[in-house]
Protein backbone atom coordinates (compact mmCIF):
# COMPACT_ATOMS: atom_id res chain seq x y z
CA UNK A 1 0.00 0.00 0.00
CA UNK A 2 1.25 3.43 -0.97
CA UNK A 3 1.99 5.20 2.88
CA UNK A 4 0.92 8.57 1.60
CA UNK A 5 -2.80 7.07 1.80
CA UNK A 6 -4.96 7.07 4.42
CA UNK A 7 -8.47 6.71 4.64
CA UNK A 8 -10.07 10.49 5.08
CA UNK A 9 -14.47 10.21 5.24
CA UNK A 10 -17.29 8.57 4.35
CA UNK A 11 -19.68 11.26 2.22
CA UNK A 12 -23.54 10.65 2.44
CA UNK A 13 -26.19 12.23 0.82
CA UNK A 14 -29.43 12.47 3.28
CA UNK A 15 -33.15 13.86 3.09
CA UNK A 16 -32.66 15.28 5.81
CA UNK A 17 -29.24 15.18 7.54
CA UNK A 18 -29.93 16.47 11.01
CA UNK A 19 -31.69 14.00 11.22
CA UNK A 20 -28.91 11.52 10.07
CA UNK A 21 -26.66 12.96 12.44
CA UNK A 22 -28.57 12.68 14.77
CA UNK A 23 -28.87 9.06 14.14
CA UNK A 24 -25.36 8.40 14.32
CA UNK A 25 -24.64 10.19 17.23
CA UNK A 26 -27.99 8.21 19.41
CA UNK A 27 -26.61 5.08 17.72
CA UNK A 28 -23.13 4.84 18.07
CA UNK A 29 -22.05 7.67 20.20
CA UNK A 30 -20.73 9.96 17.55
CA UNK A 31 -20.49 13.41 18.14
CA UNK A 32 -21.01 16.30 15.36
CA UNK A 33 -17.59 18.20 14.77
CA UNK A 34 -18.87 20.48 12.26
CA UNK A 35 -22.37 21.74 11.10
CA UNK A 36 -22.53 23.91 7.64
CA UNK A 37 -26.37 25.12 6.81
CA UNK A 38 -25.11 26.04 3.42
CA UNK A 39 -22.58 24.48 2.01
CA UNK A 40 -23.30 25.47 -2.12
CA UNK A 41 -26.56 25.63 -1.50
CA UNK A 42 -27.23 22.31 1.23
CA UNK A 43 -26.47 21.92 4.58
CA UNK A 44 -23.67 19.53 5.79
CA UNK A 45 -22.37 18.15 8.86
CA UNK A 46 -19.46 16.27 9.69
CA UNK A 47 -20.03 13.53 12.36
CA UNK A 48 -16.92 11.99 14.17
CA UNK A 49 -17.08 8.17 15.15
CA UNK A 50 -13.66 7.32 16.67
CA UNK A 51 -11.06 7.66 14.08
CA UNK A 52 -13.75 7.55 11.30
CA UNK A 53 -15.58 11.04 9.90
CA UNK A 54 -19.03 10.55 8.32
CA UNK A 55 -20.14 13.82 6.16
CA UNK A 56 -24.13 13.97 5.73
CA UNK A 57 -25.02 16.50 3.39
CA UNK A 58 -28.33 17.14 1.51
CA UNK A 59 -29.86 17.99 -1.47
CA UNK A 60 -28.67 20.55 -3.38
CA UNK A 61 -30.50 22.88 -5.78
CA UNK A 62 -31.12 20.90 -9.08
CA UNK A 63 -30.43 17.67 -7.72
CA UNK A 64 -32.32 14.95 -8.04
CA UNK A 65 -30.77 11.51 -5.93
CA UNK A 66 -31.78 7.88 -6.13
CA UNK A 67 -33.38 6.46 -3.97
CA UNK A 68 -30.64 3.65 -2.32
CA UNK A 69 -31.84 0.53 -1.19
CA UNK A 70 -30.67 -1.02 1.84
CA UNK A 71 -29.45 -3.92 2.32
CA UNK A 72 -31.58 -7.31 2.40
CA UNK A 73 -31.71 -10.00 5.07
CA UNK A 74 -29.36 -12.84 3.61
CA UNK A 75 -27.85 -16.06 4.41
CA UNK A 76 -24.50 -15.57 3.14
CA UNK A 77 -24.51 -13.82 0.50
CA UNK A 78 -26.48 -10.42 -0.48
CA UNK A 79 -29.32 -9.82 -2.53
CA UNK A 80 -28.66 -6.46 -3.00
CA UNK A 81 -27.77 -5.93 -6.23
CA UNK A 82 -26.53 -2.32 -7.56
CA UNK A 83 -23.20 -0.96 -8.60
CA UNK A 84 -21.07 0.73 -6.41
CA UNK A 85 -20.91 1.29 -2.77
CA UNK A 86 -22.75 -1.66 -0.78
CA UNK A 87 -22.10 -0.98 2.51
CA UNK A 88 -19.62 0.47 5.01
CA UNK A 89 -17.73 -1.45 8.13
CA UNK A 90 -16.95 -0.88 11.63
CA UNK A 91 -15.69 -3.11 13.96
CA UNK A 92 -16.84 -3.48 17.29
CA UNK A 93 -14.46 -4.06 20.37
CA UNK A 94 -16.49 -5.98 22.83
CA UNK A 95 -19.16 -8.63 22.56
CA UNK A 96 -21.31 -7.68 18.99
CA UNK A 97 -24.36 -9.37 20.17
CA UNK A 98 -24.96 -7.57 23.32
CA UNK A 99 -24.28 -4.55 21.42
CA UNK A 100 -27.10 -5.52 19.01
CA UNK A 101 -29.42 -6.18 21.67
CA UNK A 102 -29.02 -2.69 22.78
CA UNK A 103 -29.74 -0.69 19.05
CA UNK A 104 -32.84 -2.86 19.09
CA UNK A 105 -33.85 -1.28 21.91
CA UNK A 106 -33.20 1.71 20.57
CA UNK A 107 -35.16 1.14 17.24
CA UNK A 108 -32.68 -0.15 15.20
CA UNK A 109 -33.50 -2.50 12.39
CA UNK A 110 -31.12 -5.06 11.83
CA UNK A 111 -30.75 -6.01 8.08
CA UNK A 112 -28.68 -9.05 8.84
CA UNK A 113 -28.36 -10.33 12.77
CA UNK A 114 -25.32 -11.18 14.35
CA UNK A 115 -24.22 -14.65 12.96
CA UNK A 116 -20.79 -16.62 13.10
CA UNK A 117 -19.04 -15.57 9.73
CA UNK A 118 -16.07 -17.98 10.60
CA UNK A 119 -14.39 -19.04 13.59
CA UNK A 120 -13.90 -15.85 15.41
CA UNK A 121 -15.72 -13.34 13.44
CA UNK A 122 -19.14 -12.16 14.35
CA UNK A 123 -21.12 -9.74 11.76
CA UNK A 124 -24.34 -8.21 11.86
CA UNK A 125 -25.83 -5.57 9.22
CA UNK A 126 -27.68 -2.63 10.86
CA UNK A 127 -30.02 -0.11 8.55
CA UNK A 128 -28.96 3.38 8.87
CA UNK A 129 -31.10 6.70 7.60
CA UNK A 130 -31.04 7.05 3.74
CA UNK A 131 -31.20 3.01 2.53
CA UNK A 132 -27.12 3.16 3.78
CA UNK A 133 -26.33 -0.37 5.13
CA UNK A 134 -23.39 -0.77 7.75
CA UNK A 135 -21.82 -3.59 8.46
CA UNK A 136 -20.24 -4.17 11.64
CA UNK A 137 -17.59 -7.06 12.73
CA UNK A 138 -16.31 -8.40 15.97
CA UNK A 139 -13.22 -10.20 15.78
């Protein structure tokens, strides 16, 4: 890998990203760094989750987004079906089903529930705002 890389942000496009935020910071703890109300001509926020930055921005003027489609409870594999991004990751430093147990609680739908990939990796898929799936790993 070329040492002058590192990963920077994930970039989301929301209905309503206030919202989103919000979301992610209920969720997962994350904590806004940065809120923009118009950023050419949409508001965006930047959300910090640990070492990983999230930026929710929404529609712009003239814009018109697709519609994503989260993803679809599987048994291995995933139905969803569309070019580009799927999901993102996160892994999870303590015991992933517990952790589950506990966005349930707080509303969470689970796309995928937490399941024995291979010997010593649990997964689970949660459903985030705007049809974005996240996967998250305990290894």
């Amino acid at each position: 890998m070329n040492a002058s890389l590192a990963f920077d942000h994930i970039h989301l496009i929301s209905r309503d990203p206030h919202a989103a935020a919000g979301w992610y910071c209920e969720m997962f703890g994350a904590t806004i760094s940065r809120v923009q109300e118009d950023l050419r001509g949409a508001p965006q926020i930047d959300v910090d989750m640990g070492p990983v930055t999230i930026i929710i921005r929404g529609q712009r003027p003239g814009e018109t987004p697709a519609q994503t489609q989260p993803m679809q409870a599987f048994s291995g594999y995933s139905s969803h079906n569309e070019w580009g991004v799927d999901h993102f990751g996160l892994t999870y430093a303590g015991d992933l089903r517990t952790f589950c147990e506990e966005l349930r609680r707080k509303g969470v739908r689970m796309a995928v529930e937490p399941w024995e990939f291979k010997p010593g990796l649990v997964l689970c898929y949660v459903e985030a705002p705007d049809g974005v799936s996240i996967e998250i790993v305990q290894r």
